[in-house]
C-alpha atoms as a PDB file:
ATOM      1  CA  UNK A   1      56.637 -30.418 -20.512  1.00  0.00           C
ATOM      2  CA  UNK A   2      53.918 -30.564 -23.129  1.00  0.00           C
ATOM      3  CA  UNK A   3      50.223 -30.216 -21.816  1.00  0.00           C
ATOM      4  CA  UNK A   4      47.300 -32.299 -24.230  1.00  0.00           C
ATOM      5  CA  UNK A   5      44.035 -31.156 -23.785  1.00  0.00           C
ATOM      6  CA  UNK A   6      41.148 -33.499 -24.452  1.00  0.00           C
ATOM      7  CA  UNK A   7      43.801 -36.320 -23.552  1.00  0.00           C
ATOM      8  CA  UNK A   8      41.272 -39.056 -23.525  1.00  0.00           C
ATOM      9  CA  UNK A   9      40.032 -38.591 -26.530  1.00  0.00           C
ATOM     10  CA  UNK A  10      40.304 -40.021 -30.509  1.00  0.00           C
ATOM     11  CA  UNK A  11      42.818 -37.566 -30.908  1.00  0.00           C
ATOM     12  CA  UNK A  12      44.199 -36.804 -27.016  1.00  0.00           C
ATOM     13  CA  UNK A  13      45.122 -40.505 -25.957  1.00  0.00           C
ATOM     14  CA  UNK A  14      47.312 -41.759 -29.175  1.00  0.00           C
ATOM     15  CA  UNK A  15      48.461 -37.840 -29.202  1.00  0.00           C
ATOM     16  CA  UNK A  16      49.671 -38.563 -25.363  1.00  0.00           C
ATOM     17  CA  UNK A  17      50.885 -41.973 -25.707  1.00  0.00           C
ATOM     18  CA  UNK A  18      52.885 -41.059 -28.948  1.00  0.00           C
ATOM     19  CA  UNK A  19      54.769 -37.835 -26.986  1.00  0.00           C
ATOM     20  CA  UNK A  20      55.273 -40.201 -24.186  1.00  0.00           C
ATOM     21  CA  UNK A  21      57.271 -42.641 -26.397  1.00  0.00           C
ATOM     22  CA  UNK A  22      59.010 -40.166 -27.604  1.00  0.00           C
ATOM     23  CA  UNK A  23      60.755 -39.270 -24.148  1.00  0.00           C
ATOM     24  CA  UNK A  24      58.529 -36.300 -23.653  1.00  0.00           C
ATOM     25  CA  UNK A  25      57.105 -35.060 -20.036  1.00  0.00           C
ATOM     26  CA  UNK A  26      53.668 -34.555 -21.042  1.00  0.00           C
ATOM     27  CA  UNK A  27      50.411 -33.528 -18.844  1.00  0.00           C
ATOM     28  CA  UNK A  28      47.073 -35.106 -19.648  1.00  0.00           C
ATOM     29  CA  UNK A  29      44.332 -32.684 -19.161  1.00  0.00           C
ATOM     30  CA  UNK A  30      40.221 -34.234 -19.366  1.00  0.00           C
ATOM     31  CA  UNK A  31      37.254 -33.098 -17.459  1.00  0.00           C
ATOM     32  CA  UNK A  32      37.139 -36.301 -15.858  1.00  0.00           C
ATOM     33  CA  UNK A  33      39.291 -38.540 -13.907  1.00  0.00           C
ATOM     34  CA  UNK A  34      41.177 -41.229 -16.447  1.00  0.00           C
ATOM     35  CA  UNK A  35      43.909 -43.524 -16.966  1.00  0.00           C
ATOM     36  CA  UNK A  36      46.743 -42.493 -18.720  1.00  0.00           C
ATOM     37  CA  UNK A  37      50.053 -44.007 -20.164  1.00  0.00           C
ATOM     38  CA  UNK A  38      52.811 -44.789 -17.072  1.00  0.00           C
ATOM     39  CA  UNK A  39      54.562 -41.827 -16.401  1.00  0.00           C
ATOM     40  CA  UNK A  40      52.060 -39.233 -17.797  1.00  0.00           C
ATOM     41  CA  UNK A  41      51.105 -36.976 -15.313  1.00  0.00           C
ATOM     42  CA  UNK A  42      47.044 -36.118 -15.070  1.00  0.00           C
ATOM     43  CA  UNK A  43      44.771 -33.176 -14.313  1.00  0.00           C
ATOM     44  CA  UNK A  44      40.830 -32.932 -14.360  1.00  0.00           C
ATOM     45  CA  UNK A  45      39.970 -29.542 -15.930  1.00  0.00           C
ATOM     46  CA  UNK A  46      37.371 -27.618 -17.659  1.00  0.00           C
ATOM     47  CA  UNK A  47      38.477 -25.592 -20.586  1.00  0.00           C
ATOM     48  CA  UNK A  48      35.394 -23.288 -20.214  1.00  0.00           C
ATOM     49  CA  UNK A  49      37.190 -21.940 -16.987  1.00  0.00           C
ATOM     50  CA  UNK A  50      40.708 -21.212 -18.217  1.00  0.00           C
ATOM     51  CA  UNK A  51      42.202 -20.394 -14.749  1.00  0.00           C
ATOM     52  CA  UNK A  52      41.616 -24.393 -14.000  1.00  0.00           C
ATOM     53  CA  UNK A  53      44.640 -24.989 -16.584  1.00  0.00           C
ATOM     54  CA  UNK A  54      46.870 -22.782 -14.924  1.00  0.00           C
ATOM     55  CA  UNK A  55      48.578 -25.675 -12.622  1.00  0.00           C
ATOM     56  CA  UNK A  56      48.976 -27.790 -16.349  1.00  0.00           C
ATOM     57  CA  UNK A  57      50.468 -24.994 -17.933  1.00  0.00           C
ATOM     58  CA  UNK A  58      52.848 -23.945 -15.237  1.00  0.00           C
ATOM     59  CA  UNK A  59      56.570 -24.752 -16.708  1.00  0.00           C
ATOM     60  CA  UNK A  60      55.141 -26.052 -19.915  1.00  0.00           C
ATOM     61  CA  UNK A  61      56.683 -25.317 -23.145  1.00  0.00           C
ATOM     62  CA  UNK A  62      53.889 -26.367 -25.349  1.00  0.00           C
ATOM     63  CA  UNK A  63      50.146 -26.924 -25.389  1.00  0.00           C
ATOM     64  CA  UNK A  64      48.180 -28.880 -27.658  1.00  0.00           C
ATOM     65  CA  UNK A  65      44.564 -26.904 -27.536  1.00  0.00           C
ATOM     66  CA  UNK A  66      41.447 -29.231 -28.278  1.00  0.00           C
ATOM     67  CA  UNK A  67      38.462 -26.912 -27.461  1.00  0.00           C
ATOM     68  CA  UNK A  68      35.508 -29.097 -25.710  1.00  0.00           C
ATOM     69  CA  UNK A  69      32.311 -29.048 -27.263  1.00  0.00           C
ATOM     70  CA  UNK A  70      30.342 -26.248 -25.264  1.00  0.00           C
ATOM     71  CA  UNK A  71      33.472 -23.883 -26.273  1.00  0.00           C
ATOM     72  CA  UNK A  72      32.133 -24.344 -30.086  1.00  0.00           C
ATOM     73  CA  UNK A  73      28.954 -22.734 -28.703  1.00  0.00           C
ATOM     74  CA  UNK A  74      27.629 -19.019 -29.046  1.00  0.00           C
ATOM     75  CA  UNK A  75      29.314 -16.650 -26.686  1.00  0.00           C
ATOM     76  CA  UNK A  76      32.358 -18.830 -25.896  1.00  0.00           C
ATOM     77  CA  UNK A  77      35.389 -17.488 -25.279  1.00  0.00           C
ATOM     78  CA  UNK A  78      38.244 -19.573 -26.265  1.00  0.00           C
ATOM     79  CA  UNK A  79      40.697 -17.194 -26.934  1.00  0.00           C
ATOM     80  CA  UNK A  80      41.247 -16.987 -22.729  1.00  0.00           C
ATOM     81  CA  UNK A  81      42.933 -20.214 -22.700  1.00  0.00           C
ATOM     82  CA  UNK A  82      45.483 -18.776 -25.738  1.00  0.00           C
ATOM     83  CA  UNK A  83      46.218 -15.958 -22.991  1.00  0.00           C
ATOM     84  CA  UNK A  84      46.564 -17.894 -20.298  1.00  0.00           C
ATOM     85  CA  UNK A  85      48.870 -20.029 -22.305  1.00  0.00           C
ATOM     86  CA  UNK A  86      51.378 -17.502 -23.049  1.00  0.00           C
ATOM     87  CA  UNK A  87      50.705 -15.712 -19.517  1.00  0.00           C
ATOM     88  CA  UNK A  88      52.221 -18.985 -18.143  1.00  0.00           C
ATOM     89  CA  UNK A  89      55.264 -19.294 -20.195  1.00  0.00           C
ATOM     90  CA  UNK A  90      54.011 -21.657 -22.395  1.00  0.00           C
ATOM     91  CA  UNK A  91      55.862 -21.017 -26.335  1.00  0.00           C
ATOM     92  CA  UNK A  92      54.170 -23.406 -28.549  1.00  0.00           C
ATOM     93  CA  UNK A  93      50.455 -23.866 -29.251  1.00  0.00           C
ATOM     94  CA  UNK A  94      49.209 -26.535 -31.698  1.00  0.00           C
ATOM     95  CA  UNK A  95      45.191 -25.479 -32.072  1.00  0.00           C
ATOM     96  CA  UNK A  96      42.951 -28.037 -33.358  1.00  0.00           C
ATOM     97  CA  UNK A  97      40.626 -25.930 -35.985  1.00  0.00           C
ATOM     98  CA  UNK A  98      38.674 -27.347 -38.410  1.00  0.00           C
ATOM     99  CA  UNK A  99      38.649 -27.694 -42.231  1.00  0.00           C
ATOM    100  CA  UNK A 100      35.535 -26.046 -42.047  1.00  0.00           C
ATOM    101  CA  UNK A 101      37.163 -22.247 -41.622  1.00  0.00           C
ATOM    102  CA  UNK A 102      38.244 -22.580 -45.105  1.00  0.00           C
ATOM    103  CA  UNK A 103      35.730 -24.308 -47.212  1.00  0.00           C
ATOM    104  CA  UNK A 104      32.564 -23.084 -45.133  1.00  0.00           C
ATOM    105  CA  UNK A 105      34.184 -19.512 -43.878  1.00  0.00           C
ATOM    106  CA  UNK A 106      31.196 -17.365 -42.814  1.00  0.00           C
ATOM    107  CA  UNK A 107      29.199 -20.335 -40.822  1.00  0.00           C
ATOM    108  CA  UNK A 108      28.940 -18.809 -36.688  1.00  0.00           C
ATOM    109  CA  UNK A 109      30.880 -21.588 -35.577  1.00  0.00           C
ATOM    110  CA  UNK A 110      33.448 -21.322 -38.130  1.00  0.00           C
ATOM    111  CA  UNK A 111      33.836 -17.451 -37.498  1.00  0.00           C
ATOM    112  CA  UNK A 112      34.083 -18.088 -34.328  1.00  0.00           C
ATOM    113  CA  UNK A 113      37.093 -20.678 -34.738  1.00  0.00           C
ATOM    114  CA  UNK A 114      38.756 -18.153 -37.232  1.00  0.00           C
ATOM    115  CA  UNK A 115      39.097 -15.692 -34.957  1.00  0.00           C
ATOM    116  CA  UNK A 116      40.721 -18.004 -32.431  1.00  0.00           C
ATOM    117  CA  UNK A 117      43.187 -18.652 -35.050  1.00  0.00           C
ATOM    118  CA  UNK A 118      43.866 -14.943 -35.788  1.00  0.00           C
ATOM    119  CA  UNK A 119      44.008 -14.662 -31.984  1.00  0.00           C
ATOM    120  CA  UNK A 120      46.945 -17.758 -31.529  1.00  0.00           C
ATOM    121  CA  UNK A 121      48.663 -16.006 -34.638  1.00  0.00           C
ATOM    122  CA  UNK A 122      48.609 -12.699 -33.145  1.00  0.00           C
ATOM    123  CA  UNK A 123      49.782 -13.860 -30.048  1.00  0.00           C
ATOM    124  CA  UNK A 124      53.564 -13.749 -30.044  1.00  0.00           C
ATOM    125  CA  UNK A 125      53.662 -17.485 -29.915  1.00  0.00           C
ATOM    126  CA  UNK A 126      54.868 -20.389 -32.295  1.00  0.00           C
ATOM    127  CA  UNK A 127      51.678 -22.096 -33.404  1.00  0.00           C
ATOM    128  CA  UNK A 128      50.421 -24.025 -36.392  1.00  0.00           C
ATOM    129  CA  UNK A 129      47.442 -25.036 -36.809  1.00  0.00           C
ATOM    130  CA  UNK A 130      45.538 -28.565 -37.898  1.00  0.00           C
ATOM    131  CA  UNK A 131      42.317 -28.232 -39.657  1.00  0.00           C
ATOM    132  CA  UNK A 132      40.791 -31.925 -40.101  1.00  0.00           C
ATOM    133  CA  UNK A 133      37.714 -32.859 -42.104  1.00  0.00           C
ATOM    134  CA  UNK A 134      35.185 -35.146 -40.962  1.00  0.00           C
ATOM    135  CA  UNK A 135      37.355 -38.004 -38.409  1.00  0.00           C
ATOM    136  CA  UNK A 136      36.440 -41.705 -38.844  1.00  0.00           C
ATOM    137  CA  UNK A 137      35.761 -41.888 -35.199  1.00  0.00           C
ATOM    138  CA  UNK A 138      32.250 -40.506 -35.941  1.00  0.00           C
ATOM    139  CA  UNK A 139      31.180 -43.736 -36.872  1.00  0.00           C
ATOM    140  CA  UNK A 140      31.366 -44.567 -32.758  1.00  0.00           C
ATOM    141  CA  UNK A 141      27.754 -42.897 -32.950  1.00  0.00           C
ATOM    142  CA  UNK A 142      26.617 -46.469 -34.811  1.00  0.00           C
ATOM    143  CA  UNK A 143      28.303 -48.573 -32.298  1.00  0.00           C
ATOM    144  CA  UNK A 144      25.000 -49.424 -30.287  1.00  0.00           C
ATOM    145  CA  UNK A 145      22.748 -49.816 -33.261  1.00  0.00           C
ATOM    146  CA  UNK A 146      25.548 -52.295 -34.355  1.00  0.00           C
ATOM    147  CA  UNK A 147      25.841 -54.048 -31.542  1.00  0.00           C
ATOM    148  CA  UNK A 148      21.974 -54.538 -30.923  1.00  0.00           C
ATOM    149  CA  UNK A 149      21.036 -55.357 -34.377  1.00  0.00           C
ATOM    150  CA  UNK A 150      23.579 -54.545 -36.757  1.00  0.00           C
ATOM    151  CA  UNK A 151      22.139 -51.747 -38.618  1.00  0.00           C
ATOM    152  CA  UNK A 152      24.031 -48.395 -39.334  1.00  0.00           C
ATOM    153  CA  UNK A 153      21.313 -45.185 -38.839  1.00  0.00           C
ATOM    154  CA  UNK A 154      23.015 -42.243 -40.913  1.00  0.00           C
ATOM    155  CA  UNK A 155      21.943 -39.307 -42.795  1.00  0.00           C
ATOM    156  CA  UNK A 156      23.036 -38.939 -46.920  1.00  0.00           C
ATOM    157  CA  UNK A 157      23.667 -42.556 -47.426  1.00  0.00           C
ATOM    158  CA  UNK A 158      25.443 -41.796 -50.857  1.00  0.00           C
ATOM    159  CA  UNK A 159      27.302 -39.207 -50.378  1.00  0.00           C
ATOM    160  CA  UNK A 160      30.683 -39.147 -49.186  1.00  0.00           C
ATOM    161  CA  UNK A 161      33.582 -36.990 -48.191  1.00  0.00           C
ATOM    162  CA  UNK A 162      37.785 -37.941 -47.260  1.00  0.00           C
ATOM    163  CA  UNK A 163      36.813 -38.859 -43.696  1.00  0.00           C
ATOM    164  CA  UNK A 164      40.872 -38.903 -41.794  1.00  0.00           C
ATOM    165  CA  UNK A 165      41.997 -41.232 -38.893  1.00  0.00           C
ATOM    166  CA  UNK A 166      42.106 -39.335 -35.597  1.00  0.00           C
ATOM    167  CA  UNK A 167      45.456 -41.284 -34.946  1.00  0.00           C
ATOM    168  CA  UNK A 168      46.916 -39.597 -38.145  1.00  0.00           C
ATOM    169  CA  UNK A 169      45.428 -36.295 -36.542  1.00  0.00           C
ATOM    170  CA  UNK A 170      47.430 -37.254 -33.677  1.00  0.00           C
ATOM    171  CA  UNK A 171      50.696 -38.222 -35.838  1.00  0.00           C
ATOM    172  CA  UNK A 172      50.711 -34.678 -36.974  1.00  0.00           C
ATOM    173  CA  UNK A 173      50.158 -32.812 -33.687  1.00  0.00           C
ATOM    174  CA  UNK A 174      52.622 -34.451 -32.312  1.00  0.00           C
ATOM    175  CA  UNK A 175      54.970 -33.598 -35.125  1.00  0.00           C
ATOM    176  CA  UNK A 176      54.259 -29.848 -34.873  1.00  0.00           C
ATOM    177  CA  UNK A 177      54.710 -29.922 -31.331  1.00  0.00           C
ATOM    178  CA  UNK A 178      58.025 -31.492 -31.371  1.00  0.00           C
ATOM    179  CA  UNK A 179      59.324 -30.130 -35.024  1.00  0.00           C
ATOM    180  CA  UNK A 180      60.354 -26.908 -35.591  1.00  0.00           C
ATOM    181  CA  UNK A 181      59.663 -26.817 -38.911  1.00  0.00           C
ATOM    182  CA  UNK A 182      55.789 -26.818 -38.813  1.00  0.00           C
ATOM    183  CA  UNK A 183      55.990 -23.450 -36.775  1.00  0.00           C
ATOM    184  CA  UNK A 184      53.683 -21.139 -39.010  1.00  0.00           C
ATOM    185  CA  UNK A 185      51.773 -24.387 -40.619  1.00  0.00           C
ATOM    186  CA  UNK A 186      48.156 -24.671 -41.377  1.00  0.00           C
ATOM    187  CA  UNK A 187      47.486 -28.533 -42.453  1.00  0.00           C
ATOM    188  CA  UNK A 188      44.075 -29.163 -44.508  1.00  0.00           C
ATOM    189  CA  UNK A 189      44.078 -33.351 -42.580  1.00  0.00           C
ATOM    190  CA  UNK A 190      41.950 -35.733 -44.643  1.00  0.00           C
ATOM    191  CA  UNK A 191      41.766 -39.341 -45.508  1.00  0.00           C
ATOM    192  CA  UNK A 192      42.981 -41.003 -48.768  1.00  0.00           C
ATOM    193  CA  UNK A 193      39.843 -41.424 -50.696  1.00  0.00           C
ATOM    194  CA  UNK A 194      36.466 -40.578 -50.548  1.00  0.00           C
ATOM    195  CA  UNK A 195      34.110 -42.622 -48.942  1.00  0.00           C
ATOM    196  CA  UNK A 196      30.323 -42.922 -47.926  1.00  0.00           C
ATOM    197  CA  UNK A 197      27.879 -43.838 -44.888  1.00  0.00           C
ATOM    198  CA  UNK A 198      27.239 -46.605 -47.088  1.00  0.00           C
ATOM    199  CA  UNK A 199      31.048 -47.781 -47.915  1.00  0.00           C
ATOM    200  CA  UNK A 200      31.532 -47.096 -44.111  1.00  0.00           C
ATOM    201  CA  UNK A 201      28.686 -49.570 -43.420  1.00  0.00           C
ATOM    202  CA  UNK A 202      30.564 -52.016 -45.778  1.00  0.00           C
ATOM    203  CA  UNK A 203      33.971 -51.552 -43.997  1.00  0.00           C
ATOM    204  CA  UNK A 204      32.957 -52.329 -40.710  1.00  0.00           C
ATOM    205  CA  UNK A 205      31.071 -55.131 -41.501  1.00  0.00           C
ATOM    206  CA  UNK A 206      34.268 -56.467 -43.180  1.00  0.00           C
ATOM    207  CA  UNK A 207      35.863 -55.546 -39.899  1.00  0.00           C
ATOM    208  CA  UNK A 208      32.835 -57.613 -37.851  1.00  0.00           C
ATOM    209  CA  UNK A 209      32.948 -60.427 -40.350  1.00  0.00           C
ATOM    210  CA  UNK A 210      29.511 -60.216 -40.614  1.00  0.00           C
ATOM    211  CA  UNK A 211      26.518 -58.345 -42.232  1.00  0.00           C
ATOM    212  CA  UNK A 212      25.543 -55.091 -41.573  1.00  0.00           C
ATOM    213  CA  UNK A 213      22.412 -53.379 -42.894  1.00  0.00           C
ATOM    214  CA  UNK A 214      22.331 -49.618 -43.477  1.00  0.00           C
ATOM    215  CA  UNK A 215      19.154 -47.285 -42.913  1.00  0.00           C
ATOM    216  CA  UNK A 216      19.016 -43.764 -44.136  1.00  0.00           C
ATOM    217  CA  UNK A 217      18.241 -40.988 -41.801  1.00  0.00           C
ATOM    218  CA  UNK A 218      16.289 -38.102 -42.435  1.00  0.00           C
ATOM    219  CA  UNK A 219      18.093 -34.765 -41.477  1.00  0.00           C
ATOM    220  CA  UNK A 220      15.899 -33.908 -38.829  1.00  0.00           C
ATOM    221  CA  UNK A 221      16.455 -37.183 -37.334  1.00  0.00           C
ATOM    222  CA  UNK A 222      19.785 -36.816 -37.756  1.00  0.00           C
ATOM    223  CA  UNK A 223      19.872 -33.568 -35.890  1.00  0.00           C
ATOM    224  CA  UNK A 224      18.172 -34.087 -33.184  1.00  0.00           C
ATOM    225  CA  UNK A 225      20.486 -37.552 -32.408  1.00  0.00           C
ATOM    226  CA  UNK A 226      23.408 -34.796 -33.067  1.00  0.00           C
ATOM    227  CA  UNK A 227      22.050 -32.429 -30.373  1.00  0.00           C
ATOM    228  CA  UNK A 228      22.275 -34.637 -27.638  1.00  0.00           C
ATOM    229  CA  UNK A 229      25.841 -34.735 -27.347  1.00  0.00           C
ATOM    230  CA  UNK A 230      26.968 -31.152 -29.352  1.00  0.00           C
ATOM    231  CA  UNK A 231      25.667 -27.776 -30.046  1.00  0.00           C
ATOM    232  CA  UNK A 232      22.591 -27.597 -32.318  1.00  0.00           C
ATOM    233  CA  UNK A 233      24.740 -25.200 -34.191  1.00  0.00           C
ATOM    234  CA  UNK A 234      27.622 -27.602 -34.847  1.00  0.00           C
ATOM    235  CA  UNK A 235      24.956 -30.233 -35.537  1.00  0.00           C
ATOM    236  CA  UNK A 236      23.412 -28.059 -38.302  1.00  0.00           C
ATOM    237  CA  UNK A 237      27.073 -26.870 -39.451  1.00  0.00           C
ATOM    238  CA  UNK A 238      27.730 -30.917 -39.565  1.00  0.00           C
ATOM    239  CA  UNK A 239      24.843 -31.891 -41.957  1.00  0.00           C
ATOM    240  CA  UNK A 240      25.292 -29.167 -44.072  1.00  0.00           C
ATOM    241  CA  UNK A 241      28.738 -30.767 -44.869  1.00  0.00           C
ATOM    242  CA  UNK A 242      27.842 -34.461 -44.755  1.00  0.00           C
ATOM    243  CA  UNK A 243      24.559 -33.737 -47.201  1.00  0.00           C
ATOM    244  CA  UNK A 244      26.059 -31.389 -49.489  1.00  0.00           C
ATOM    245  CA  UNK A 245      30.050 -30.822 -49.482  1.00  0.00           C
ATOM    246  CA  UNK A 246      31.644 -28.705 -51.571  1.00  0.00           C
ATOM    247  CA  UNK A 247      34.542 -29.714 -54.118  1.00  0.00           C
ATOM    248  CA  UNK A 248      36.917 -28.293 -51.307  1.00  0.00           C
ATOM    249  CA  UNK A 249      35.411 -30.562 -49.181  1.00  0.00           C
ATOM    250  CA  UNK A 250      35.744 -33.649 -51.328  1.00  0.00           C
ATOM    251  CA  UNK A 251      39.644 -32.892 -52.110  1.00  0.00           C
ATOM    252  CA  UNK A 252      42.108 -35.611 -50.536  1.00  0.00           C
ATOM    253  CA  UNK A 253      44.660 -33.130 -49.042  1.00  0.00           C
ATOM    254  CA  UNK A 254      48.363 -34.374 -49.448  1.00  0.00           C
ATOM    255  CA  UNK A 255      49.301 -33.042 -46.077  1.00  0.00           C
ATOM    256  CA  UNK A 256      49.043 -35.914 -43.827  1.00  0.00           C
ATOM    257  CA  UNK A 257      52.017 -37.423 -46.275  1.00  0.00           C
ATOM    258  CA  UNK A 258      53.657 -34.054 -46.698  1.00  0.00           C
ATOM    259  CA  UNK A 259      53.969 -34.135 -42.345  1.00  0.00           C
ATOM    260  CA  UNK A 260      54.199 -37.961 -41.553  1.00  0.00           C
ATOM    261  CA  UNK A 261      55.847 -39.357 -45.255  1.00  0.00           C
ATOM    262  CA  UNK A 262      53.455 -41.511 -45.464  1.00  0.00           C
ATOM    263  CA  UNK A 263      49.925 -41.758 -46.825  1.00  0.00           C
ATOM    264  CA  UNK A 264      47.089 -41.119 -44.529  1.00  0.00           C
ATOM    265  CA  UNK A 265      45.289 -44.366 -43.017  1.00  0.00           C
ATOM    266  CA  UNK A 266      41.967 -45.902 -44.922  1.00  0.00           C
ATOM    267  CA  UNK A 267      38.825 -45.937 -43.274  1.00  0.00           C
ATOM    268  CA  UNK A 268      38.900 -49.718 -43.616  1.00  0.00           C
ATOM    269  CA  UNK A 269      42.145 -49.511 -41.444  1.00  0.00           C
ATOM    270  CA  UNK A 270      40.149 -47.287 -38.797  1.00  0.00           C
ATOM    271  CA  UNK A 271      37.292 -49.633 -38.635  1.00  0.00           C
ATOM    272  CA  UNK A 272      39.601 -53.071 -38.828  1.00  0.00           C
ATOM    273  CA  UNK A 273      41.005 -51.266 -35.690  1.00  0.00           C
ATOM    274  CA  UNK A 274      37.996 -50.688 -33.979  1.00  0.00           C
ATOM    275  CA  UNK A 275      35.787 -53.578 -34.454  1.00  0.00           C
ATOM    276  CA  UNK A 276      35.852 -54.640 -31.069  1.00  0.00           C
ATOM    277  CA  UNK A 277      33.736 -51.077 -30.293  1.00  0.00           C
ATOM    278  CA  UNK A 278      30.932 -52.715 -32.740  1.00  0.00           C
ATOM    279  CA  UNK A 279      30.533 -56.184 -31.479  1.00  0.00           C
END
């Protein structure tokens, strides 16, 4: 049994779907109620209360650990679900981190998800770990301005970073879960090329077949549209990235096609896949 937390998410639901193919018994595990794939079993649980997992974890042999957003927050404890993990048998644990830990290491946030990596590496486990940069799915937050009047709102118009696919995200959990040979791996996930709020605007109007204006956001207006769905932290550690990333930041990592063989997915393949979300 494998157990995917935040199953019906970008990453969670082609992450489930894909270990379902594959012949796996997995467990879907969301806060709320969903569908999932035929023959996927489902549980509603918080993260923040890691005893809720223990019927998900019970005869599992590996976990795929998405933290929720109010577990990126100040005086979260993560690291519970990582013992209740192992408490239950469980002997693989493939954390979602964040590229962030390496190019921005002394942020709170980023501290905080170090230390939850030292804690899965300490733990006796097999583990790797997937640290993505920013995911394509972020452009969801433009859907409604799109579909009311076809204007993308976004901060730092002209400046862009390697933005990766959550399905390629996916492609390589699932590969670490079901591979031996990524025990011990920490994967830097990115897309293939650069590419900014601006180009993104481009792409999905390519996608729409029709035109789509882009207006530049201040920060602060950024921020507080950020807040309302994630820590103000995260939201700050977010625009610090977006407005000013460092070369690290701006590198296309080959380890999408050093996992998978292949080369990550464009952001013109994300949007062509997503258009429907924008019309």
């Amino acid at each position: 049994m494998i157990v995917v937390t935040g199953a019906t998410g970008n990453i969670g639901r082609p992450l489930t779907r894909a270990l379902a193919e594959a012949g796996e018994q997995v467990t879907a595990v969301s806060r709320h109620p969903a569908a999932v794939p035929d023959g996927v079993r489902h549980l509603v649980a918080d993260l923040a209360e890691p005893a809720g997992l223990r019927p998900a974890l019970t005869g599992a042999k590996s976990l795929f650990l998405l933290l929720s957003g109010d577990l990126h927050a100040l005086g979260a404890n993560p690291a519970d679900l990582i013992g209740e993990a192992a408490r239950s048998g469980v002997r693989r644990v493939v954390l979602l981190s964040t590229l962030g830990v390496v190019t921005r290491p002394f942020g709170a946030t980023r501290i905080a998800m170090r230390e939850l990596e030292d804690t899965l590496r300490e733990s006796g486990l097999e583990w790797a770990v997937l640290r993505p940069g920013g995911f394509a799915s972020n452009a969801l937050w433009w859907a409604e301005s799109v579909r009311a009047r076809r204007v993308v709102a976004a901060p730092f118009g002209d400046v862009g970073v390697p933005v990766v696919d959550p399905a390629d995200i996916a492609a390589v959990a699932a590969a670490c879960l079901l591979e031996d040979r990524h025990t011990g791996g920490a994967y830097e996930l990115t897309g293939p090329e650069v590419i900014t709020p601006r180009g993104q605007t481009e792409a999905i109007a390519a996608a729409l077949g029709a035109p789509v204006a882009f207006h530049e956001l201040t920060r602060e207006e950024a921020r507080t549209a950020m807040a309302r769905s994630m820590p103000a932290e995260l939201a700050d550690d977010t625009l610090d990235i977006l407005g000013n990333p460092s070369p690290a930041e701006l590198r296309v990592s080959p380890d999408i096609e050093r996992v998978l063989g292949r080369a990550p997915r464009p952001f013109a393949d994300w949007a062509a896949r997503n258009a429907d979300a924008f019309r």
